[in-house]
N, C-alpha and C. Protein backbone atom coordinates (compact mmCIF):
# COMPACT_ATOMS: atom_id res chain seq x y z
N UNK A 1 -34.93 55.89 -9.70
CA UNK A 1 -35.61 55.15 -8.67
C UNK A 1 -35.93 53.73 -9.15
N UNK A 2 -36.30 53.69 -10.25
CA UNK A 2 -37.01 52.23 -10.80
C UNK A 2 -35.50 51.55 -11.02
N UNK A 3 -34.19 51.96 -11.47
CA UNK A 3 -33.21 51.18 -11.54
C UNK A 3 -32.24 50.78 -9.94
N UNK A 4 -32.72 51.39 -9.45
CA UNK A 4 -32.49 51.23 -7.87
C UNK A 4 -33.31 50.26 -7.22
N UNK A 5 -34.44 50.04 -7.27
CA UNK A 5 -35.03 48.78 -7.13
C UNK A 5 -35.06 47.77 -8.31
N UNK A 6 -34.85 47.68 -9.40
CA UNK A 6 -34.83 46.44 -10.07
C UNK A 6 -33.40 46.37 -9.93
N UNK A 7 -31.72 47.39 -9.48
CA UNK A 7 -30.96 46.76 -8.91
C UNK A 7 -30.77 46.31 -7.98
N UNK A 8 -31.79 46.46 -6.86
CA UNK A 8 -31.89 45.96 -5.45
C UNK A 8 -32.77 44.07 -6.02
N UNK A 9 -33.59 44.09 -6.42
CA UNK A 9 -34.45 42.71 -6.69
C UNK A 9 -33.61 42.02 -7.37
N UNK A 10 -32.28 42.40 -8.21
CA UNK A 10 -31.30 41.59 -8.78
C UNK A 10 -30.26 40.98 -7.94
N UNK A 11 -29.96 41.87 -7.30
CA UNK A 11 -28.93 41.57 -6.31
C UNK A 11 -29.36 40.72 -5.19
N UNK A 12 -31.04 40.56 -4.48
CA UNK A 12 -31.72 39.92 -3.79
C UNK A 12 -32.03 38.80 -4.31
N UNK A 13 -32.34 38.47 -5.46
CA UNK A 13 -32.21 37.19 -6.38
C UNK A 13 -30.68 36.34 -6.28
N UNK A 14 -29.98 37.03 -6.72
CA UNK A 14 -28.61 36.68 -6.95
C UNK A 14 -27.80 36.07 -5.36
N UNK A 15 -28.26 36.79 -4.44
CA UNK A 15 -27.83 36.29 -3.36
C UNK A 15 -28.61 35.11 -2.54
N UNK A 16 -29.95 34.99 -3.43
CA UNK A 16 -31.07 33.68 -2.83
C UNK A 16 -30.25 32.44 -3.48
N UNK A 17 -29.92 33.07 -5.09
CA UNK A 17 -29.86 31.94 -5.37
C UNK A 17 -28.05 31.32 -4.92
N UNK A 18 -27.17 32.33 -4.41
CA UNK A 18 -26.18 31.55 -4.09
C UNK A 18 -25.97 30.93 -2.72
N UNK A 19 -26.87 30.97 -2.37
CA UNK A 19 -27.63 30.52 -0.55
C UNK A 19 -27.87 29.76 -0.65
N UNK A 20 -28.89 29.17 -2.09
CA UNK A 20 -29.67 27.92 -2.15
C UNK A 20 -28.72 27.08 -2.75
N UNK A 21 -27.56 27.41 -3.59
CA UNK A 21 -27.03 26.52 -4.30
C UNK A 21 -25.82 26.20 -3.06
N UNK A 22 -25.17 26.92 -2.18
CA UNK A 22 -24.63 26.41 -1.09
C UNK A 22 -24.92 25.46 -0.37
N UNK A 23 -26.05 25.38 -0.11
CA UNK A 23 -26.54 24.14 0.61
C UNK A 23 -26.95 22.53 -0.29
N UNK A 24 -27.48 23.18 -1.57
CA UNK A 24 -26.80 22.22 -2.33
C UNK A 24 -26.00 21.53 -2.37
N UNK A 25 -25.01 21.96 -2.66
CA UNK A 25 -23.27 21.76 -3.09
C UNK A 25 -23.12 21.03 -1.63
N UNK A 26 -23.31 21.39 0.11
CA UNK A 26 -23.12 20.96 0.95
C UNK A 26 -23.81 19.08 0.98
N UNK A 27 -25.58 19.81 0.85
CA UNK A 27 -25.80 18.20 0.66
C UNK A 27 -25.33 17.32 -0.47
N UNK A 28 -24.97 17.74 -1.61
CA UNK A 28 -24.21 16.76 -2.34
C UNK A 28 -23.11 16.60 -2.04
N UNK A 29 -22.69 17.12 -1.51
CA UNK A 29 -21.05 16.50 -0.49
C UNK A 29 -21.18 15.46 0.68
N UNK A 30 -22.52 15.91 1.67
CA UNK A 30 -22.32 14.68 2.77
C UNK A 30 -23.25 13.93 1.86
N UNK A 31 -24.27 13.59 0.93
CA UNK A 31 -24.23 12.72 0.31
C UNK A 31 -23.24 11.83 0.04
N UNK A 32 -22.21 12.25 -1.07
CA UNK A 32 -21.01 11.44 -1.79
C UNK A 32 -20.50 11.28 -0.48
N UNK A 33 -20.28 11.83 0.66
CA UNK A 33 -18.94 10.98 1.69
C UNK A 33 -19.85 10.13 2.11
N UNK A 34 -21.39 10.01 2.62
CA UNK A 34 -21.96 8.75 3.02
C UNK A 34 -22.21 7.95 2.10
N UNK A 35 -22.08 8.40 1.01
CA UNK A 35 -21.98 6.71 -0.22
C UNK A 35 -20.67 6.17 -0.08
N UNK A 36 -19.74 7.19 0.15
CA UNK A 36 -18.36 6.51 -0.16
C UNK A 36 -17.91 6.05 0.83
N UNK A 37 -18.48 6.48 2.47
CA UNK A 37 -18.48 5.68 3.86
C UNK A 37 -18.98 4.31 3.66
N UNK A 38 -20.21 4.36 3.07
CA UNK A 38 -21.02 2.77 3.29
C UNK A 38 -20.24 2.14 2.49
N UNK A 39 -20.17 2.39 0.64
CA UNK A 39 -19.64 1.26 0.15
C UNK A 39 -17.72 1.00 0.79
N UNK A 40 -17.23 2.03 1.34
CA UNK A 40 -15.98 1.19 2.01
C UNK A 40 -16.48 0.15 2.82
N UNK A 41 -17.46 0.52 4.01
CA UNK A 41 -17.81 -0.12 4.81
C UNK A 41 -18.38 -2.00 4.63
N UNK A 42 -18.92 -1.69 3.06
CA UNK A 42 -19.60 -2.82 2.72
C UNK A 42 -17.84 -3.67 1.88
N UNK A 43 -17.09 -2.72 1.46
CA UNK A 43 -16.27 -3.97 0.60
C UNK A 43 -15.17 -4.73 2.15
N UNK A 44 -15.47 -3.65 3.63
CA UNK A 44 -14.55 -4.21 4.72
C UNK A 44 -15.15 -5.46 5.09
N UNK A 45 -16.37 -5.79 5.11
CA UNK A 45 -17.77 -6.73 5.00
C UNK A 45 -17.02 -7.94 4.32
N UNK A 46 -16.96 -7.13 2.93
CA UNK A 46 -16.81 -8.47 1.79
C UNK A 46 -15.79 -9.25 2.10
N UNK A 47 -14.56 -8.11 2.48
CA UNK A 47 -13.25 -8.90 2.64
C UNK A 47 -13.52 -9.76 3.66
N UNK A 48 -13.59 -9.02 4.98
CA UNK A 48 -13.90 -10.13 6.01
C UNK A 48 -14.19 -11.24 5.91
N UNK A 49 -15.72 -11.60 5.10
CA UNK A 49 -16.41 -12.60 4.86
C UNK A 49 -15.18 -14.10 4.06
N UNK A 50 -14.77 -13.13 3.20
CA UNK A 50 -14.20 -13.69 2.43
C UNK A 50 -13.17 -14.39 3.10
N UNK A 51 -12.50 -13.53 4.08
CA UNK A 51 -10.98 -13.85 4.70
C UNK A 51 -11.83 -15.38 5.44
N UNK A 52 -13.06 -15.18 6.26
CA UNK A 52 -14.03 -16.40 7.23
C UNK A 52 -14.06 -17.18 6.35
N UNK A 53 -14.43 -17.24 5.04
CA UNK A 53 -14.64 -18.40 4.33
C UNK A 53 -13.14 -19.06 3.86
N UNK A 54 -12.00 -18.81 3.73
CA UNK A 54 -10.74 -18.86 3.53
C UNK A 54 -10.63 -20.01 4.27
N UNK A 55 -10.49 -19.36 5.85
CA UNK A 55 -10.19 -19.95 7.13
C UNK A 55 -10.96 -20.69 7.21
N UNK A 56 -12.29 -21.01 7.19
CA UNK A 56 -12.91 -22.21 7.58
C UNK A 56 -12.25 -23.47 6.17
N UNK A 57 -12.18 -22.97 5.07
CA UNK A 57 -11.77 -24.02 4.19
C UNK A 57 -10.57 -24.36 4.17
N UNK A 58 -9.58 -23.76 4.66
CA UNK A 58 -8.07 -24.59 5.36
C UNK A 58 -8.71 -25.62 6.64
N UNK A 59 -9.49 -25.01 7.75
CA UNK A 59 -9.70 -26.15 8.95
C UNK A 59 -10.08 -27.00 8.22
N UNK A 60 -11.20 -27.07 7.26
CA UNK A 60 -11.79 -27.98 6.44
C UNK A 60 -10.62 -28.90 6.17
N UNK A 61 -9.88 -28.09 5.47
CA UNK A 61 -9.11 -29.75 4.50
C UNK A 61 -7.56 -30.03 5.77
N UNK A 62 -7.71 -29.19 6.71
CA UNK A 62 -6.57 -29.40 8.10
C UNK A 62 -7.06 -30.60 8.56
N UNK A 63 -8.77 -30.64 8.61
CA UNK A 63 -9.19 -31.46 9.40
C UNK A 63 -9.35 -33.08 8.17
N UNK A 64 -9.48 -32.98 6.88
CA UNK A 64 -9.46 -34.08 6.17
C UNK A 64 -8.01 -34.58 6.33
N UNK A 65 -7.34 -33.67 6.40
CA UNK A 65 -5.63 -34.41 6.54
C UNK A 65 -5.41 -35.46 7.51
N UNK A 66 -5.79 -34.53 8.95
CA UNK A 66 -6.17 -35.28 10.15
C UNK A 66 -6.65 -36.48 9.95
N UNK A 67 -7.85 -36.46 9.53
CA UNK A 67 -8.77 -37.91 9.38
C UNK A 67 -7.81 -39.17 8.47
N UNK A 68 -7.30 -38.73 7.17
CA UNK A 68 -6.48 -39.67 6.34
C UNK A 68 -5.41 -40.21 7.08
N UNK A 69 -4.56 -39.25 7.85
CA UNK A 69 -3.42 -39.73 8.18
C UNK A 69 -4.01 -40.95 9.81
N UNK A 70 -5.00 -40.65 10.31
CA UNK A 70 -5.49 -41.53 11.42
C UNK A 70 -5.70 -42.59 10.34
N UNK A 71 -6.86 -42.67 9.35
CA UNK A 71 -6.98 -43.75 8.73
C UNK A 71 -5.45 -44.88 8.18
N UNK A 72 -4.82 -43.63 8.19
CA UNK A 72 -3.52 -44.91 7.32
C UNK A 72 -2.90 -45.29 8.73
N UNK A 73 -2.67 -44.59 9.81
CA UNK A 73 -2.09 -45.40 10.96
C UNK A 73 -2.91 -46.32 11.82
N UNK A 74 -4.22 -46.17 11.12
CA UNK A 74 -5.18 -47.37 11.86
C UNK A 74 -5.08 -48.36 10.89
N UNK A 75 -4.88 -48.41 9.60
CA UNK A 75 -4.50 -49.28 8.53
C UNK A 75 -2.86 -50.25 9.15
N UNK A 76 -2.28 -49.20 8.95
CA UNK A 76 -0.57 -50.09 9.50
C UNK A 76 -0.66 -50.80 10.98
N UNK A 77 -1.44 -50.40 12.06
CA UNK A 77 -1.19 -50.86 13.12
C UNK A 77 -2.41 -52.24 12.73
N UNK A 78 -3.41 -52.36 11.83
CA UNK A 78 -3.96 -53.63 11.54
C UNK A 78 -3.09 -54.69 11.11
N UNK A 79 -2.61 -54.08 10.14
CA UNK A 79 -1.50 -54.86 9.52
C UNK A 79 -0.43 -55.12 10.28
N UNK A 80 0.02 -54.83 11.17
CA UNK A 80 1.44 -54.98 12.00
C UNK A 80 0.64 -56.36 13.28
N UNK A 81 -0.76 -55.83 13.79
CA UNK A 81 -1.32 -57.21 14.25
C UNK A 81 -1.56 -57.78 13.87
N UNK A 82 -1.74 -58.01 12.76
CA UNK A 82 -2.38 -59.35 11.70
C UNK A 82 -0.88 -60.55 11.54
N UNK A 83 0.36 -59.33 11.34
CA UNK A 83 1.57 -60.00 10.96
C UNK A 83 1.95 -60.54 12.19
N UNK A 84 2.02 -60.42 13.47
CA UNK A 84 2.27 -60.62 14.76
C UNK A 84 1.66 -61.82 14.85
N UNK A 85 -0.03 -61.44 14.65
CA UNK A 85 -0.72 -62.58 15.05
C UNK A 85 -0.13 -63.96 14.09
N UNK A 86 -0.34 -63.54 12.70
CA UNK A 86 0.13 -64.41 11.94
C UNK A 86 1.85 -65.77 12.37
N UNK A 87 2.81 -64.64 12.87
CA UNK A 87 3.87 -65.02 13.02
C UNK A 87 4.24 -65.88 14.91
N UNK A 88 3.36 -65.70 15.60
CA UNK A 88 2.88 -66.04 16.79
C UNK A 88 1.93 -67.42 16.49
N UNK A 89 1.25 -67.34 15.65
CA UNK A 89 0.95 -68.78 14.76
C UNK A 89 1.38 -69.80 14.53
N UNK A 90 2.84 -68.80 13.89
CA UNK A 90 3.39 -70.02 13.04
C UNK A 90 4.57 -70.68 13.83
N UNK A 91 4.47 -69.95 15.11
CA UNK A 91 5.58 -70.66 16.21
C UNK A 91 4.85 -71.22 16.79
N UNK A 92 3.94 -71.78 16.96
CA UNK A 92 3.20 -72.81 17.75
C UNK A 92 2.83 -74.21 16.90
């Protein structure tokens, strides 16, 4: 009788504790997939950011190109009236 209940309280132990460690094992699983959800989520972030900062620093120097090349054709068309004017001068 007494080994019939301390094999019954063993076997009732034994099955608590593989109940409790199941759910364990479960929450340390959707743990690790929601760490490993967010930090994907955060390096899709990084890239992004990164790709925005890319792109704004090409418009950046698209747009300094822009500006130089106006400056040198506002330069030549000075110079092309200056020579005009000059040569319109020198026929009078």
């Amino acid at each position: 009788m007494k080994k019939t209940i301390a094999l019954s309280l063993v076997l009732a132990a034994s099955m608590s504790l593989a109940a409790c460690s199941k759910k364990a094992d479960d929450a340390s699983a959707n743990a690790a997939d929601t760490m490993a959800a967010e930090a994907v989520d955060g390096a899709e972030n990084a890239a992004d950011a990164s790709m925005n900062a890319a792109d704004a620093s090409m418009n950046a120097a698209d747009n300094a190109a822009d500006a130089a090349s106006n400056s040198v054709d506002a330069a030549a068309d000075a110079a092309k009236s200056a020579v005009d004017s000059a040569a319109d001068a020198a026929k009078k």
